[in-house]
Structures are given as structure tokens and as C-alpha cells.
N, C-alpha and C. Protein backbone atom coordinates (compact mmCIF):
# COMPACT_ATOMS: atom_id res chain seq x y z
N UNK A 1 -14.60 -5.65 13.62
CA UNK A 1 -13.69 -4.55 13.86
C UNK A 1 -12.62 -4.50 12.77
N UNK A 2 -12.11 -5.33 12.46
CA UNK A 2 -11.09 -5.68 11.85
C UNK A 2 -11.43 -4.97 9.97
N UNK A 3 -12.69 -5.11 9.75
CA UNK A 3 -13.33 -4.89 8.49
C UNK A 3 -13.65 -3.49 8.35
N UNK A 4 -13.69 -2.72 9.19
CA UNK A 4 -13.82 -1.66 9.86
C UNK A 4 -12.43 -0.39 9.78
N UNK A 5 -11.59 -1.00 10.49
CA UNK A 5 -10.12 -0.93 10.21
C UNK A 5 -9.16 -0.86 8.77
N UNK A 6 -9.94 -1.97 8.41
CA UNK A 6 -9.58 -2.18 6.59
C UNK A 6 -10.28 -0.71 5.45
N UNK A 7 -11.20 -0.82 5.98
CA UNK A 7 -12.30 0.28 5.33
C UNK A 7 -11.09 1.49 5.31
N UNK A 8 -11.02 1.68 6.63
CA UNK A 8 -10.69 3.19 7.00
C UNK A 8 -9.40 3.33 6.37
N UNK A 9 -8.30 2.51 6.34
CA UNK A 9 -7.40 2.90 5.83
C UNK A 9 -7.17 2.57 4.01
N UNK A 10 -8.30 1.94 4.00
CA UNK A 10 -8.49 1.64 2.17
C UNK A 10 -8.93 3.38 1.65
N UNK A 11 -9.46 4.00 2.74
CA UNK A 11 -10.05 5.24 2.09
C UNK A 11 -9.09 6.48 2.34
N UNK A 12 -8.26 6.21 3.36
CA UNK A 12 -6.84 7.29 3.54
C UNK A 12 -6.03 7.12 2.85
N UNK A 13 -5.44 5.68 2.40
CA UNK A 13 -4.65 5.53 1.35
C UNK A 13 -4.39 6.58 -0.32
N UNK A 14 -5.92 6.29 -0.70
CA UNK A 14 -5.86 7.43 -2.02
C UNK A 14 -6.02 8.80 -1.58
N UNK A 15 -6.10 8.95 -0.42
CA UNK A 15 -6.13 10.97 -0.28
C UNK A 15 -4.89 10.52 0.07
N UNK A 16 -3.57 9.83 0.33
CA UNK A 16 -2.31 10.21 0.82
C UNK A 16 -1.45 10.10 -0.45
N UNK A 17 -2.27 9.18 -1.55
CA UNK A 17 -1.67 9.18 -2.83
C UNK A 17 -1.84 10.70 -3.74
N UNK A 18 -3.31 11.19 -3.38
CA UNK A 18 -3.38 12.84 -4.18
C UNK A 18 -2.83 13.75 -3.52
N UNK A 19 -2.95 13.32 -2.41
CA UNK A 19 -2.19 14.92 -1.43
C UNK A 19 -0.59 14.85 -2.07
N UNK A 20 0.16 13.50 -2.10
CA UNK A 20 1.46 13.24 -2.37
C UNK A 20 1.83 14.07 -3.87
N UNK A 21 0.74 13.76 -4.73
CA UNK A 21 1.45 13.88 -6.61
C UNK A 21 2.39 14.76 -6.97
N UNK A 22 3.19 14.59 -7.62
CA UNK A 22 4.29 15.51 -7.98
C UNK A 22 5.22 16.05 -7.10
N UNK A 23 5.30 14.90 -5.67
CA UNK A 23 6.39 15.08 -4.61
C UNK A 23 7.28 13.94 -4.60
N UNK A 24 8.57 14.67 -3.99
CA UNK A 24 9.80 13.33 -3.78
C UNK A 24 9.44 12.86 -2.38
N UNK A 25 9.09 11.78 -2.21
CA UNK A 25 8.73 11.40 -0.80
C UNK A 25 10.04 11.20 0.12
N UNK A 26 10.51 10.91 0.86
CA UNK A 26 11.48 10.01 1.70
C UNK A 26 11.41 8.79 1.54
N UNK A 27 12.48 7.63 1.26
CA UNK A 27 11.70 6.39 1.09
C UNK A 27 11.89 5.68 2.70
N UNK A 28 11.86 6.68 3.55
CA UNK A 28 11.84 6.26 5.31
C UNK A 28 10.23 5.78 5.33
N UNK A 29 9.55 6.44 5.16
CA UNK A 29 7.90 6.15 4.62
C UNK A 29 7.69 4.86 4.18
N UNK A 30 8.58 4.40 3.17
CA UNK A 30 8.34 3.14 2.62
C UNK A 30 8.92 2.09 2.89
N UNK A 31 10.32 2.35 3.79
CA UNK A 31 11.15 1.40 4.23
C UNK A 31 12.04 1.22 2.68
N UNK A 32 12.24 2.21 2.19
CA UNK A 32 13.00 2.05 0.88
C UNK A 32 14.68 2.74 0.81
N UNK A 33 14.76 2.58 0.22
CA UNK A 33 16.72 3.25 0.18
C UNK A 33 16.96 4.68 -0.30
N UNK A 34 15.77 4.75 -1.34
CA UNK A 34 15.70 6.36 -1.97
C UNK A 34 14.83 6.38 -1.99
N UNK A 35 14.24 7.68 -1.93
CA UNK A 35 13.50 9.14 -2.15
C UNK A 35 12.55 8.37 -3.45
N UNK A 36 11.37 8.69 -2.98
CA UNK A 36 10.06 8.03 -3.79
C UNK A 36 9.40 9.01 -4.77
N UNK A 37 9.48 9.33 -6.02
CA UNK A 37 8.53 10.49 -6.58
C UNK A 37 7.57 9.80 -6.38
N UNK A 38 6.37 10.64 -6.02
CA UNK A 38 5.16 10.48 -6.77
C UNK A 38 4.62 10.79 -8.01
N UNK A 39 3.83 10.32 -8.70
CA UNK A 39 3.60 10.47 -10.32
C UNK A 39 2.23 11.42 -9.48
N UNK A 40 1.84 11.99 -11.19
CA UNK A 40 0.36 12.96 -11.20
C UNK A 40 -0.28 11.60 -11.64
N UNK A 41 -1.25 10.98 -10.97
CA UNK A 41 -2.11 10.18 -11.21
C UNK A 41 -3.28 10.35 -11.94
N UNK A 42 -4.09 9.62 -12.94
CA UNK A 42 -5.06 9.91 -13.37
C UNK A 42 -5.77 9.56 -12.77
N UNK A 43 -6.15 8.23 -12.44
CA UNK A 43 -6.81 7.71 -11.41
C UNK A 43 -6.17 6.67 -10.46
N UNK A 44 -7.32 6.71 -9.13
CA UNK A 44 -6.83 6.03 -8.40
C UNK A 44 -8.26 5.33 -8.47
N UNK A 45 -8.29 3.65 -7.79
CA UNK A 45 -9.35 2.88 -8.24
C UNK A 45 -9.36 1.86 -6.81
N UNK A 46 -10.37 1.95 -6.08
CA UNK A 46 -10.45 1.09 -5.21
C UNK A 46 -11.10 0.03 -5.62
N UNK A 47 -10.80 -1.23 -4.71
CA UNK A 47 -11.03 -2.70 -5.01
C UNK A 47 -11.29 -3.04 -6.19
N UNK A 48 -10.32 -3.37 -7.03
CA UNK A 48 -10.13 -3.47 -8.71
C UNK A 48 -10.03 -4.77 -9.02
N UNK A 49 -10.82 -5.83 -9.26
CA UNK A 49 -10.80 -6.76 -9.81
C UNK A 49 -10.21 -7.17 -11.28
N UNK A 50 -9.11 -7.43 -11.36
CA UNK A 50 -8.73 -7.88 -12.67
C UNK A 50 -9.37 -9.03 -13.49
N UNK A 51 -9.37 -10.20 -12.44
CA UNK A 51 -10.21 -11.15 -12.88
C UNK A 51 -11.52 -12.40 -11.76
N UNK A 52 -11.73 -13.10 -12.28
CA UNK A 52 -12.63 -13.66 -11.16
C UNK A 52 -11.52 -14.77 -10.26
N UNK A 53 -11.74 -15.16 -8.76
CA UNK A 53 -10.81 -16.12 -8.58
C UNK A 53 -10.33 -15.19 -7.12
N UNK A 54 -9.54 -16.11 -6.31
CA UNK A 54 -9.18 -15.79 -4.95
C UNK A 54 -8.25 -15.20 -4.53
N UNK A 55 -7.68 -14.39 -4.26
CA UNK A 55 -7.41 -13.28 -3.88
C UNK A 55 -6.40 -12.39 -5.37
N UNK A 56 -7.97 -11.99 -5.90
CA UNK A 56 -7.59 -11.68 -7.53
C UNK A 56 -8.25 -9.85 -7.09
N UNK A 57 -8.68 -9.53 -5.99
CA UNK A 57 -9.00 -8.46 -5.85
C UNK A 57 -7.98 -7.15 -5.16
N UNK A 58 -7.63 -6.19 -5.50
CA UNK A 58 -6.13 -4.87 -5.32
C UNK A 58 -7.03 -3.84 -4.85
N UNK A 59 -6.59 -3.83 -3.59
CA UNK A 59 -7.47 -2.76 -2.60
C UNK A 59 -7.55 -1.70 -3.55
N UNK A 60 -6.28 -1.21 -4.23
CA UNK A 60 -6.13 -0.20 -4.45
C UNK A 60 -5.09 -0.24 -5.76
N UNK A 61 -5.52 0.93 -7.05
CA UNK A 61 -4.86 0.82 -8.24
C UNK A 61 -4.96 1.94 -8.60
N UNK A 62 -3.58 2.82 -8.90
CA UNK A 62 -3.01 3.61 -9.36
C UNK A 62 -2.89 3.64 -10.49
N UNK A 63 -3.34 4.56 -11.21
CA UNK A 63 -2.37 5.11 -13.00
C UNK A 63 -1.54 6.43 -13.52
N UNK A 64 -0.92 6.59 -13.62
CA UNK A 64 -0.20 7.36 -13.99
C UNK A 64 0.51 7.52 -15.67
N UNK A 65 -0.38 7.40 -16.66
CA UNK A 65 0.24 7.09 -17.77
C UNK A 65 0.71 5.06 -17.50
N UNK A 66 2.07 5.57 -18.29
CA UNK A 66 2.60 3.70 -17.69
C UNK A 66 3.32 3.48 -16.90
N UNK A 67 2.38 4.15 -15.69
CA UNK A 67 3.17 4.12 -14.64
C UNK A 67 1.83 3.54 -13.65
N UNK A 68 2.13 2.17 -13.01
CA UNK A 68 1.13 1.43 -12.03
C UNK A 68 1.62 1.96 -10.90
N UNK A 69 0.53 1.67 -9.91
CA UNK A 69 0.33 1.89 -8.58
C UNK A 69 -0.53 0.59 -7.95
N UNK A 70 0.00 -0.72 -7.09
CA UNK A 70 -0.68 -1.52 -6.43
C UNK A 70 -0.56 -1.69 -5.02
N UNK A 71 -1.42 -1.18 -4.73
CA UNK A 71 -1.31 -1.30 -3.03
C UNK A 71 -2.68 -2.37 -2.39
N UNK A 72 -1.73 -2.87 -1.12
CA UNK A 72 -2.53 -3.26 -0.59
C UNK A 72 -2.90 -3.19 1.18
N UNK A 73 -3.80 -3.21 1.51
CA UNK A 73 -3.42 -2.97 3.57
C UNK A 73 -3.76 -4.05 4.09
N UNK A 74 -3.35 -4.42 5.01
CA UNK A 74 -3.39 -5.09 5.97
C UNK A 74 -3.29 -4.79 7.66
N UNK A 75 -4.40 -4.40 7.88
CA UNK A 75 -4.61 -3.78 9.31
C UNK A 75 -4.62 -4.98 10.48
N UNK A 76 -3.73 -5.49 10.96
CA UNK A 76 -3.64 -6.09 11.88
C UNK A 76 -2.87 -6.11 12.88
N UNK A 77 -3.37 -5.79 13.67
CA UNK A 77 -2.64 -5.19 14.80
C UNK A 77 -1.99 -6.45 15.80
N UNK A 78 -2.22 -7.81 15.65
CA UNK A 78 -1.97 -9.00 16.58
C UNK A 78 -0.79 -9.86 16.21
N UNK A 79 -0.50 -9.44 14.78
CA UNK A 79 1.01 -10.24 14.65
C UNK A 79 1.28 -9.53 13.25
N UNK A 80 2.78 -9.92 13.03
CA UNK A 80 3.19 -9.51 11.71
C UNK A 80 2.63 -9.99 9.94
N UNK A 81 2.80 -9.35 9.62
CA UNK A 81 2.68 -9.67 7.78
C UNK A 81 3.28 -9.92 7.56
N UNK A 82 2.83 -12.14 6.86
CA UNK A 82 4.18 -13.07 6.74
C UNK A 82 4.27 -12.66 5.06
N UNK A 83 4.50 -14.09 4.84
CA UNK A 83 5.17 -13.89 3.13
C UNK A 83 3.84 -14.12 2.14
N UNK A 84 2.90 -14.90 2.50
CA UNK A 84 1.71 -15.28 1.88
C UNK A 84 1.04 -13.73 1.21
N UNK A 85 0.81 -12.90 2.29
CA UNK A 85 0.75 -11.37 1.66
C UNK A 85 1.38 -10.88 1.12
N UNK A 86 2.40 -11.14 1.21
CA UNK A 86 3.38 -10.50 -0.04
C UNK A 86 3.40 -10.92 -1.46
N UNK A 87 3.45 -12.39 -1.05
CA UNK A 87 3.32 -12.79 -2.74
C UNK A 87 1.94 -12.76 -2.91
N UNK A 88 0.95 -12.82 -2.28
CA UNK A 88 -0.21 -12.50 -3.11
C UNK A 88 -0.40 -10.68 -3.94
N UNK A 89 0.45 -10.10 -3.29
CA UNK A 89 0.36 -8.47 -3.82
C UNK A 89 1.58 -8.96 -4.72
N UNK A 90 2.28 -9.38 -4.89
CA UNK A 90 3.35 -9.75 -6.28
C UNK A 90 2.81 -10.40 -7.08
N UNK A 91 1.49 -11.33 -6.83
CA UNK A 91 0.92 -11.58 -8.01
C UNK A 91 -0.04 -10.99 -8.63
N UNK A 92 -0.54 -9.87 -7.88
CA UNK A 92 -1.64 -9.41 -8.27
C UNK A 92 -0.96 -8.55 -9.00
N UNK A 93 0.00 -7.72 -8.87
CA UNK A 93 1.22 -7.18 -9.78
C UNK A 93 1.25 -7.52 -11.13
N UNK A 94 1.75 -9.34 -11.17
CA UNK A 94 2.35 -9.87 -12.41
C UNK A 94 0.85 -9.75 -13.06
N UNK A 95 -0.07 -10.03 -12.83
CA UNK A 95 -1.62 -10.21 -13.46
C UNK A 95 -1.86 -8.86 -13.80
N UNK A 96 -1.40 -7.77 -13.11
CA UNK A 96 -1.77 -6.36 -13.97
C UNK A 96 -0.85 -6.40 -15.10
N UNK A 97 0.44 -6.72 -14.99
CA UNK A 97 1.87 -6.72 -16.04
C UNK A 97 0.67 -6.98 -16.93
N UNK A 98 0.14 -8.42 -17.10
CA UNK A 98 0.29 -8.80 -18.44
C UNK A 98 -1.34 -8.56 -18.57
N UNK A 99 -2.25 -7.91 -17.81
CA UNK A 99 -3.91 -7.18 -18.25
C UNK A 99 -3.69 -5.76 -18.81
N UNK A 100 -2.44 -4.93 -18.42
CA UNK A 100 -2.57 -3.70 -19.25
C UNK A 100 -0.76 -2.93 -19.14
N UNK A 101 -0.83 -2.05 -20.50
CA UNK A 101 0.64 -2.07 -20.36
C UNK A 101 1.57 -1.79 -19.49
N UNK A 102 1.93 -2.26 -18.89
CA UNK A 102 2.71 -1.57 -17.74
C UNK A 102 4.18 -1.07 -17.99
N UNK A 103 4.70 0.19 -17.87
CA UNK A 103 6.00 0.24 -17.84
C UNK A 103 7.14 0.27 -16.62
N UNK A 104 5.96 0.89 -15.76
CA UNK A 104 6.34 1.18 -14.30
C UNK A 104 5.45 1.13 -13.66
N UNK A 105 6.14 -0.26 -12.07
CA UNK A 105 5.15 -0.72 -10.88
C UNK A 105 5.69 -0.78 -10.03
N UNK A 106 5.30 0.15 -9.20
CA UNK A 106 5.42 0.11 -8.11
C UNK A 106 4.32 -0.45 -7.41
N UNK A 107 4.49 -1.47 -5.90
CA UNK A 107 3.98 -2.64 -5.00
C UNK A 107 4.16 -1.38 -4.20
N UNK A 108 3.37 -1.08 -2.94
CA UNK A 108 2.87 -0.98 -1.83
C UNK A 108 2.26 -1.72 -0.78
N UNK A 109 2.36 -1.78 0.31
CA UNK A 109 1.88 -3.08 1.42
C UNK A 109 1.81 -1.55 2.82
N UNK A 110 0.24 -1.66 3.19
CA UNK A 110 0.27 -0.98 4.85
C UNK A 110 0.05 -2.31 5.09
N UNK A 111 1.24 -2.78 6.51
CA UNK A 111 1.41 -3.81 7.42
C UNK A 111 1.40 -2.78 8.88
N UNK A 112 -0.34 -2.83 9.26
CA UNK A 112 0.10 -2.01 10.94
C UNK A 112 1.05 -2.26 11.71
N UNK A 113 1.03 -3.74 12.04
CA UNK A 113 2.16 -3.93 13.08
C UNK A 113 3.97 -4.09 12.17
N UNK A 114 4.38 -4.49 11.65
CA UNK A 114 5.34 -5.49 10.54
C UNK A 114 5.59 -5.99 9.64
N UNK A 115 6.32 -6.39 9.20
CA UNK A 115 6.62 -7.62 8.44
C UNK A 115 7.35 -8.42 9.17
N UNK A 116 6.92 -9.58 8.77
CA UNK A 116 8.02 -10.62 9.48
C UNK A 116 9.68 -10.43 9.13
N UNK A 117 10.35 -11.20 9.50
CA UNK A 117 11.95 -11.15 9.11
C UNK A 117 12.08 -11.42 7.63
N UNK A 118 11.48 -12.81 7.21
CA UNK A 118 11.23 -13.20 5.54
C UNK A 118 10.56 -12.36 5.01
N UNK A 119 9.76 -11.91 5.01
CA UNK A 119 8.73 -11.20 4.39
C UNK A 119 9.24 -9.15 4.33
N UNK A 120 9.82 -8.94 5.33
CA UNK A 120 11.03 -8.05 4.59
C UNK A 120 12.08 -8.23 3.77
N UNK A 121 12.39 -9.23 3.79
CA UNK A 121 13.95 -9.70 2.88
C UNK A 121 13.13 -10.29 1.33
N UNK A 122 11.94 -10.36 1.29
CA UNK A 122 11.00 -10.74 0.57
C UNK A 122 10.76 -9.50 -0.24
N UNK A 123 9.97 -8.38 0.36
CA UNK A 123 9.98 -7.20 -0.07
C UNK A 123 11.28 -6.80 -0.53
N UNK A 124 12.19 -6.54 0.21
CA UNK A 124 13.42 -5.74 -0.67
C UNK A 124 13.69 -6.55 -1.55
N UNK A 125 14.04 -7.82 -1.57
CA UNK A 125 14.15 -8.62 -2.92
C UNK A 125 13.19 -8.19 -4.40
N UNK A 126 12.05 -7.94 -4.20
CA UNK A 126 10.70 -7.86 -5.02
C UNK A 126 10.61 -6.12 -5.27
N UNK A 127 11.16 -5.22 -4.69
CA UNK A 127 11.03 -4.29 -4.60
C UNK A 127 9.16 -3.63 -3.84
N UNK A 128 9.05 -4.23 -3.10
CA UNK A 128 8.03 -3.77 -2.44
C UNK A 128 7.99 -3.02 -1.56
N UNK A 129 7.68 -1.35 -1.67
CA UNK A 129 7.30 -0.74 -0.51
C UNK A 129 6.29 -1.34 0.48
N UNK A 130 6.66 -1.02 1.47
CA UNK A 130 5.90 -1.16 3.31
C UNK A 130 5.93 -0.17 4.42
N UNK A 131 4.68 0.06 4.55
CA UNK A 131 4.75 1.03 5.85
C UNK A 131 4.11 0.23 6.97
N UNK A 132 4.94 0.75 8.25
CA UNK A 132 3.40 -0.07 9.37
C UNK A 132 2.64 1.56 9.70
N UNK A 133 2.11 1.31 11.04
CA UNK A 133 1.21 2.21 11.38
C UNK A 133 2.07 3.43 11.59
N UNK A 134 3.16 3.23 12.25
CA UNK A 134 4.22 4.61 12.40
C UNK A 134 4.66 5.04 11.19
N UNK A 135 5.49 4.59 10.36
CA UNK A 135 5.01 5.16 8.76
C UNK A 135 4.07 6.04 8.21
N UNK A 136 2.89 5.16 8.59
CA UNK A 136 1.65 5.84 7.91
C UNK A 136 1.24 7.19 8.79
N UNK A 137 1.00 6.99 9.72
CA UNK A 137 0.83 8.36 10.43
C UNK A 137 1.96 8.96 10.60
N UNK A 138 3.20 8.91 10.40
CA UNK A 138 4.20 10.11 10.13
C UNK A 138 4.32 10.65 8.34
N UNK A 139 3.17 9.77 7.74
CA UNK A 139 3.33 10.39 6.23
C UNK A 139 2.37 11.33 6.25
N UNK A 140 1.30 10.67 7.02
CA UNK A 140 -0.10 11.72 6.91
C UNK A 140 0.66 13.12 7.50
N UNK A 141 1.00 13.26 8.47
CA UNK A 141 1.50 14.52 9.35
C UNK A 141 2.40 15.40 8.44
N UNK A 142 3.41 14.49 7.45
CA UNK A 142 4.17 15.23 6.79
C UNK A 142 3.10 15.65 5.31
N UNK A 143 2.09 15.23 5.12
CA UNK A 143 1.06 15.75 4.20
C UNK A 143 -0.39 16.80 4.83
N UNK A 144 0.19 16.95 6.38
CA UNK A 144 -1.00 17.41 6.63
C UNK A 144 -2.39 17.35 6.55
N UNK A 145 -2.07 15.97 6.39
CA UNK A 145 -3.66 14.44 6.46
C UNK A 145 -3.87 14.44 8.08
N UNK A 146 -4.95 14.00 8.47
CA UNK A 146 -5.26 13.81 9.49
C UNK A 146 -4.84 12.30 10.40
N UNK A 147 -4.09 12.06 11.16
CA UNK A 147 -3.49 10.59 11.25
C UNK A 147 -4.90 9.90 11.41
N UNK A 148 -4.09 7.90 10.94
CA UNK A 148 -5.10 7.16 11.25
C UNK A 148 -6.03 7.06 12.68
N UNK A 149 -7.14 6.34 12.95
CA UNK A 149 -8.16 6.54 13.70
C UNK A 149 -7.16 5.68 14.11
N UNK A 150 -7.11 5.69 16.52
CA UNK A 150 -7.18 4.73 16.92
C UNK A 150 -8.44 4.23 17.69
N UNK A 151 -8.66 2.75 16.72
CA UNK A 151 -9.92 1.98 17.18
C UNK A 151 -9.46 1.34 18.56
N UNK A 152 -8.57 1.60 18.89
CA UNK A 152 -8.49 0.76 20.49
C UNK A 152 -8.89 1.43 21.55
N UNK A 153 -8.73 2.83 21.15
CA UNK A 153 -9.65 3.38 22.28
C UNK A 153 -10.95 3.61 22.32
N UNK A 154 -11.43 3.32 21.41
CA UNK A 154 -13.06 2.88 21.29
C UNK A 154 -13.84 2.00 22.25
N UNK A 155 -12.56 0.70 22.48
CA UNK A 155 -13.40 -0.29 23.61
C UNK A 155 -12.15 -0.76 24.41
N UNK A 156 -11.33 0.44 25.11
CA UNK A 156 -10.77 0.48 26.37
C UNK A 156 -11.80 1.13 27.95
């Protein structure tokens, strides 16, 4: 189920990144302080391997000129997103820094349920956007995306 879950929102993610381009978002969406442009993307690139090695794989990669895009999801609905996810999407970050030029990166994290207490104070430190599931389906609605699937009523 869980792999399932991952799928679905690995594939809403880049239609919420094209529907977005060339808008000022709210950074309520991201859990951020200001207003988010979106860049006109050239591409967007699912599961992008930079190099070989363990958790060296970025659900999701944005370009915009030199302007990055790294996101990652985490669909789990049974407890929060500690710090281990975070710094693994901060390193997968620093490993794009220095694989292609980067001038501007922006980090993304879908956490369905949270972040933990550290792992927000983690993010704002790092500058990492985060949405959970209420986020994400109040971005889709404000893009006129279709909200995420709920799989729980599948096997209620």
C-alpha cells in the first residue's frame, strides 16, 4: 500500500509543479514565511539518480535555467517525518550543488502526517519547504488539480 501511495503522489507532484509556473504561491503551502514564485521549468525529472549508492535517488528534479528543484515525498500516514529524511533530501541537494551548476535550490519534502518538532526547526534552519497532506490538497484546490486519493477508504 504504502508503494502505492508513494507512486501516486510522485506523479501529482510534477502536474502541481506545471500547473504552478510563473505563479507567486503562498508560502502557507510550504510552511514558509514568504510567498514562493514558481520558475517556468524546463524540465521536471522523476526518480533521478545522480549517482550509484543509498539513498542517492530524488523522487523528483526540477530545472529552471539555474534554478533547482528537489523534492521529495514521504507518504506516511502512522507517524511523523523525523530528521533522517531531512538530511537525506539536504544531501541529495549538496550532491546536485556540486553534479551541475546550481545557482538556486530550492528543497521540498511532502510529509502526509508532519514533521517532528526537530525536523521542523531542521527545515527552517536548512531552508526546506514542507507540506503534509492538508497543504497538499489545499494547493491542488487552489490549482484546480484534483485532490490526493484517499487510500483509506479503499479498505474501511
Amino acid at each position: 500500500m504504502k508503494s502505492i501511495q508513494n507512486s501516486a503522489i510522485k506523479t501529482i507532484v510534477p502536474e502541481e509543479v506545471y500547473t504552478a509556473q510563473r505563479q507567486t504561491l503562498s508560502g502557507e503551502f510550504f510552511h514558509y514565511a514568504s510567498d514562493i514564485k514558481i520558475p517556468d521549468f524546463s524540465y521536471v525529472n522523476h526518480r533521478v539518480r545522480l549517482s550509484s549508492g543509498k539513498n542517492r535517488e530524488i523522487d523528483l528534479l526540477g530545472a529552471a535555467g539555474p534554478e533547482k528543484w528537489v523534492c521529495q515525498s514521504k507518504w506516511v500516514e502512522s507517524k511523523k517525518i523525523g530528521m533522517n529524511d531531512l538530511k537525506k533530501l539536504n544531501q541529495q541537494a549538496e550532491a546536485l550543488k556540486t553534479e551541475m551548476k546550481v545557482v538556486f535550490l530550492k528543497k521540498w519534502i511532502f510529509a502526509c502526517k508532519e514533521l517532528t518538532a526537530k525536523a521542523e526547526q531542521f527545515a527552517c534552519d536548512h531552508e526546506i519547504f514542507w507540506s503534509t497532506r492538508k497543504e497538499m490538497d489545499a494547493l491542488l484546490d487552489y490549482l484546480n488539480l484534483r485532490p490526493l486519493y484517499s487510500f483509506s477508504e479503499c479498505y474501511e
